[in-house]
N, C-alpha and C. Protein backbone atom coordinates (compact mmCIF):
# COMPACT_ATOMS: atom_id res chain seq x y z
N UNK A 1 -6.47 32.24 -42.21
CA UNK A 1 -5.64 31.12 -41.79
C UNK A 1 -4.86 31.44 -40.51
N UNK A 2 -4.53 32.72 -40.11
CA UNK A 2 -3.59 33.21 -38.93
C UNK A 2 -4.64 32.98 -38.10
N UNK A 3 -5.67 32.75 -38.19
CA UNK A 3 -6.74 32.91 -37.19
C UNK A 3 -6.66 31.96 -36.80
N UNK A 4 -7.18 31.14 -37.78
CA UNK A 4 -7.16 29.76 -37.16
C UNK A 4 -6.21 28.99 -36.24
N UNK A 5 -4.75 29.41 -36.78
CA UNK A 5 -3.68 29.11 -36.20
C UNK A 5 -3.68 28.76 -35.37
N UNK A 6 -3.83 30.68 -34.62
CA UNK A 6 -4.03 31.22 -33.23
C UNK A 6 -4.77 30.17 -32.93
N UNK A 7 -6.28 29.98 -32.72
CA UNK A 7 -7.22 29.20 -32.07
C UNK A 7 -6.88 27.84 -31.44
N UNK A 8 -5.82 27.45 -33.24
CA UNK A 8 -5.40 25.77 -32.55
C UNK A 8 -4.57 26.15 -31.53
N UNK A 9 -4.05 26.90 -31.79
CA UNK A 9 -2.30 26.94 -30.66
C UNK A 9 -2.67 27.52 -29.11
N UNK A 10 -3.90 27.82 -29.34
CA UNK A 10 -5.06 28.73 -28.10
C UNK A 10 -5.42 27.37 -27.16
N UNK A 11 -5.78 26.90 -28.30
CA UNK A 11 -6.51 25.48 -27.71
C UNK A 11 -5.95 24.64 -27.31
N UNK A 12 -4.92 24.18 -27.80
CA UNK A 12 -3.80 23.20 -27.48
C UNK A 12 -3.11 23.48 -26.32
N UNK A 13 -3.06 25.25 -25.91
CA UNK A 13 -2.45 25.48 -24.67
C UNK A 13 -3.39 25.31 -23.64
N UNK A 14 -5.24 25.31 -23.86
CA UNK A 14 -6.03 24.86 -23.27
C UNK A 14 -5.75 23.68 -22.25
N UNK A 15 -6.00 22.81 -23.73
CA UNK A 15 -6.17 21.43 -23.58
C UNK A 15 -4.48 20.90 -22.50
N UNK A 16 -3.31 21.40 -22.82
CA UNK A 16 -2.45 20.89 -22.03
C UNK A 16 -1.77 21.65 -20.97
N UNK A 17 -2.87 22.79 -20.57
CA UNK A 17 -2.92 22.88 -18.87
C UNK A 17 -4.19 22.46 -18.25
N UNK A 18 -5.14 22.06 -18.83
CA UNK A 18 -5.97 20.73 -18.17
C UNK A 18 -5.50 19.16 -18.09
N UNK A 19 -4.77 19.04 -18.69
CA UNK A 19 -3.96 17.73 -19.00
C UNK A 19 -3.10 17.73 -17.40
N UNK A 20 -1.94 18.63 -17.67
CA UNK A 20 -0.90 18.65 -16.20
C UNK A 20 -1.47 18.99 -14.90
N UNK A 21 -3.29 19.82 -15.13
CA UNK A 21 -3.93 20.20 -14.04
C UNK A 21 -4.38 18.71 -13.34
N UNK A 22 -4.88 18.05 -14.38
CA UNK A 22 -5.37 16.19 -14.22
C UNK A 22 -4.31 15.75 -13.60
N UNK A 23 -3.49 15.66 -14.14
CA UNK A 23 -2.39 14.47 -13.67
C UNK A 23 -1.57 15.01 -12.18
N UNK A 24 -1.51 16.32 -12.32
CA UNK A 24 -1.64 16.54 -10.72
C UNK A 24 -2.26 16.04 -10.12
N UNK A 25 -3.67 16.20 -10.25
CA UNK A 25 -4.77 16.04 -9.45
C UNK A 25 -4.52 14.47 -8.93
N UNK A 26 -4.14 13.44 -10.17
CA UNK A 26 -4.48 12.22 -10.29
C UNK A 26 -3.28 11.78 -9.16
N UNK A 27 -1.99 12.36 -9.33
CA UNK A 27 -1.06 12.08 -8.07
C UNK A 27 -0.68 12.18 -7.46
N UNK A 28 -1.97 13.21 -6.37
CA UNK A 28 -2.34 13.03 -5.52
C UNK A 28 -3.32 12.17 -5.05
N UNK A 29 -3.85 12.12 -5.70
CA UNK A 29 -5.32 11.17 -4.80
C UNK A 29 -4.81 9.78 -5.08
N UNK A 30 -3.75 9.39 -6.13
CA UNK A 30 -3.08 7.90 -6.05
C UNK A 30 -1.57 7.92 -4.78
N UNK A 31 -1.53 9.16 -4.59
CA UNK A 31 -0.18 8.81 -3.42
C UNK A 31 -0.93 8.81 -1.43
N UNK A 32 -2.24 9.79 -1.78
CA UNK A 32 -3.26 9.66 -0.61
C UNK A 32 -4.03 8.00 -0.62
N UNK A 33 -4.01 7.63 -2.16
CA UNK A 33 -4.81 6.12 -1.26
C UNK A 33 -3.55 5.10 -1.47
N UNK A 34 -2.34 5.31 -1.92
CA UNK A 34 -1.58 4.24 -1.71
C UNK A 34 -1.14 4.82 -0.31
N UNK A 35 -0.94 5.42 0.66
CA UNK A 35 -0.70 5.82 1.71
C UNK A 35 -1.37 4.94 2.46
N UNK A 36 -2.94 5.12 2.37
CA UNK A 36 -3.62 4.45 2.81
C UNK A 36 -3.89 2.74 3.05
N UNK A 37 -3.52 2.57 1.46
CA UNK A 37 -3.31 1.02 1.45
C UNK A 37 -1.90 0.65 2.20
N UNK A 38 -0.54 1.18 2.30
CA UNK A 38 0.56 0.63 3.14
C UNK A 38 -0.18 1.20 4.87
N UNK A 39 -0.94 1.68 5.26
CA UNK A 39 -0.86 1.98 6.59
C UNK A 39 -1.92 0.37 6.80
N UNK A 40 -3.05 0.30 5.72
CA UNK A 40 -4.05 -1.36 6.44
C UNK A 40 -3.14 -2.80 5.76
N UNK A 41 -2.35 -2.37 5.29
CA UNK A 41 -1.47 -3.51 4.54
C UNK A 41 -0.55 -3.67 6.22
N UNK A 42 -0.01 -2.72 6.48
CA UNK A 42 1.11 -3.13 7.80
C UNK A 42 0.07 -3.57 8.84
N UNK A 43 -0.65 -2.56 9.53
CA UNK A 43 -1.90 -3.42 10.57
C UNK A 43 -2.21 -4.74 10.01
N UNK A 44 -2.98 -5.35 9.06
CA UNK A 44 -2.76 -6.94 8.81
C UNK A 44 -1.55 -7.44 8.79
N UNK A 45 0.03 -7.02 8.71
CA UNK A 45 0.97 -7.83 8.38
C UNK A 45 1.06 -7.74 10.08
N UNK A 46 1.24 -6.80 10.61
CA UNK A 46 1.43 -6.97 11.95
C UNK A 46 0.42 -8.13 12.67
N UNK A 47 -1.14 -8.15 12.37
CA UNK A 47 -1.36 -8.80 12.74
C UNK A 47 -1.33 -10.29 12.50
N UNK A 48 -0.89 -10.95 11.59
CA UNK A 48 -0.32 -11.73 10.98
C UNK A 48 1.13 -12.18 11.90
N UNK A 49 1.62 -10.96 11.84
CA UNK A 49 3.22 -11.57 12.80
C UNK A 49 2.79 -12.07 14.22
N UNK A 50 1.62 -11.08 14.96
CA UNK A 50 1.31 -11.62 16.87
C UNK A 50 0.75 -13.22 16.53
N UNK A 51 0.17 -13.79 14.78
CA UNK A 51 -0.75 -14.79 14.93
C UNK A 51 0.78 -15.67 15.17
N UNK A 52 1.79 -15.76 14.13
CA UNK A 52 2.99 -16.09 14.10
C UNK A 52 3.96 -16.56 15.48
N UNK A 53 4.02 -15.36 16.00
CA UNK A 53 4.34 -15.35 17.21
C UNK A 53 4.03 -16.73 18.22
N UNK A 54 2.26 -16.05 18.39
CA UNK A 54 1.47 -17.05 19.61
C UNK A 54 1.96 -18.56 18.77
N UNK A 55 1.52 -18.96 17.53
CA UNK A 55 1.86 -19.92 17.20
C UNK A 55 3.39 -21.03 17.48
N UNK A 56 4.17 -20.32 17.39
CA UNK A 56 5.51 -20.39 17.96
C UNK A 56 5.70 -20.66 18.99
N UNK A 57 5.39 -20.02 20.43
CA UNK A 57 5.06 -19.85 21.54
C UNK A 57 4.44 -21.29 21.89
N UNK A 58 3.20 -21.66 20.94
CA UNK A 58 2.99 -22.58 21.62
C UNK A 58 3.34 -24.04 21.47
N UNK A 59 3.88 -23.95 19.80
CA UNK A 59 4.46 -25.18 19.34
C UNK A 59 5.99 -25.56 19.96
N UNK A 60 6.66 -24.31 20.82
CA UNK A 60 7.58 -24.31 21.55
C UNK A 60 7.58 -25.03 23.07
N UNK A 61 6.15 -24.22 23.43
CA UNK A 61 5.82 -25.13 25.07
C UNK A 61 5.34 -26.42 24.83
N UNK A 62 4.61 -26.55 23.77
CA UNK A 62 4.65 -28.24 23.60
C UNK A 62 5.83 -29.46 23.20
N UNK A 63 6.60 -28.60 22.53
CA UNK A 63 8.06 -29.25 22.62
C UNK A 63 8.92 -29.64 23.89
N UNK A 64 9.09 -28.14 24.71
CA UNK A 64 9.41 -28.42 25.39
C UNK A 64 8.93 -29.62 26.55
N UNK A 65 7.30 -29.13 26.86
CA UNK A 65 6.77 -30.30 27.49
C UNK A 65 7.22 -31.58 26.86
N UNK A 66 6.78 -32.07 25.90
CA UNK A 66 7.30 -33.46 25.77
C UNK A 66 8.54 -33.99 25.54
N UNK A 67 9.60 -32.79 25.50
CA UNK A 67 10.96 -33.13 25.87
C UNK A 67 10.90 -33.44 27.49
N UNK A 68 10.21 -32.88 28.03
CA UNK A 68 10.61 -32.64 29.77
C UNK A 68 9.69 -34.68 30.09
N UNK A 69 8.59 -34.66 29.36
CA UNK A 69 7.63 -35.93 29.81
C UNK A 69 8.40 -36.98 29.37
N UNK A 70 9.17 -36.54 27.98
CA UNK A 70 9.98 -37.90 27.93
C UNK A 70 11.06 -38.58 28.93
N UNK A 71 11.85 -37.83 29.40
CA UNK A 71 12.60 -37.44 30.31
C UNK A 71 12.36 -37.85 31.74
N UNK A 72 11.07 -37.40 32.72
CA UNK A 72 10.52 -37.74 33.62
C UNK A 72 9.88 -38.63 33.71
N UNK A 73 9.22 -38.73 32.39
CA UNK A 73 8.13 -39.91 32.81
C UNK A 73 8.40 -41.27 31.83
């Protein structure tokens, strides 16, 4: 029965430094691709803001123009 003991308590110390070896492993390669996902998440939000922008820009010069046409003309 001491034998056995040993074996479980052998095993169990096995089994839960493969366990903390995993979950290392696992958070890293989840903090390397969430890295990844905020660096193409900001490039689309950025590009999203220049679409924003131009949009603005131009719904602005058309304002202004037809403030100025009402005006002149």
């Amino acid at each position: 029965m001491d034998e056995f003991a040993e074996r479980t308590e052998e095993n169990f110390r096995e089994v839960h430094t493969e366990i903390s070896t995993l979950r290392t492993e696992v958070r890293t390669e989840l903090k390397s691709e969430i890295g990844g996902l905020r660096t193409e998440m900001n490039q689309r939000f950025a590009g999203i803001e220049q679409r924003f922008n131009i949009l603005f820009g131009a719904l602005a010069t058309g304002f202004v123009a037809a403030v100025v046409q009402h005006f002149i003309g």
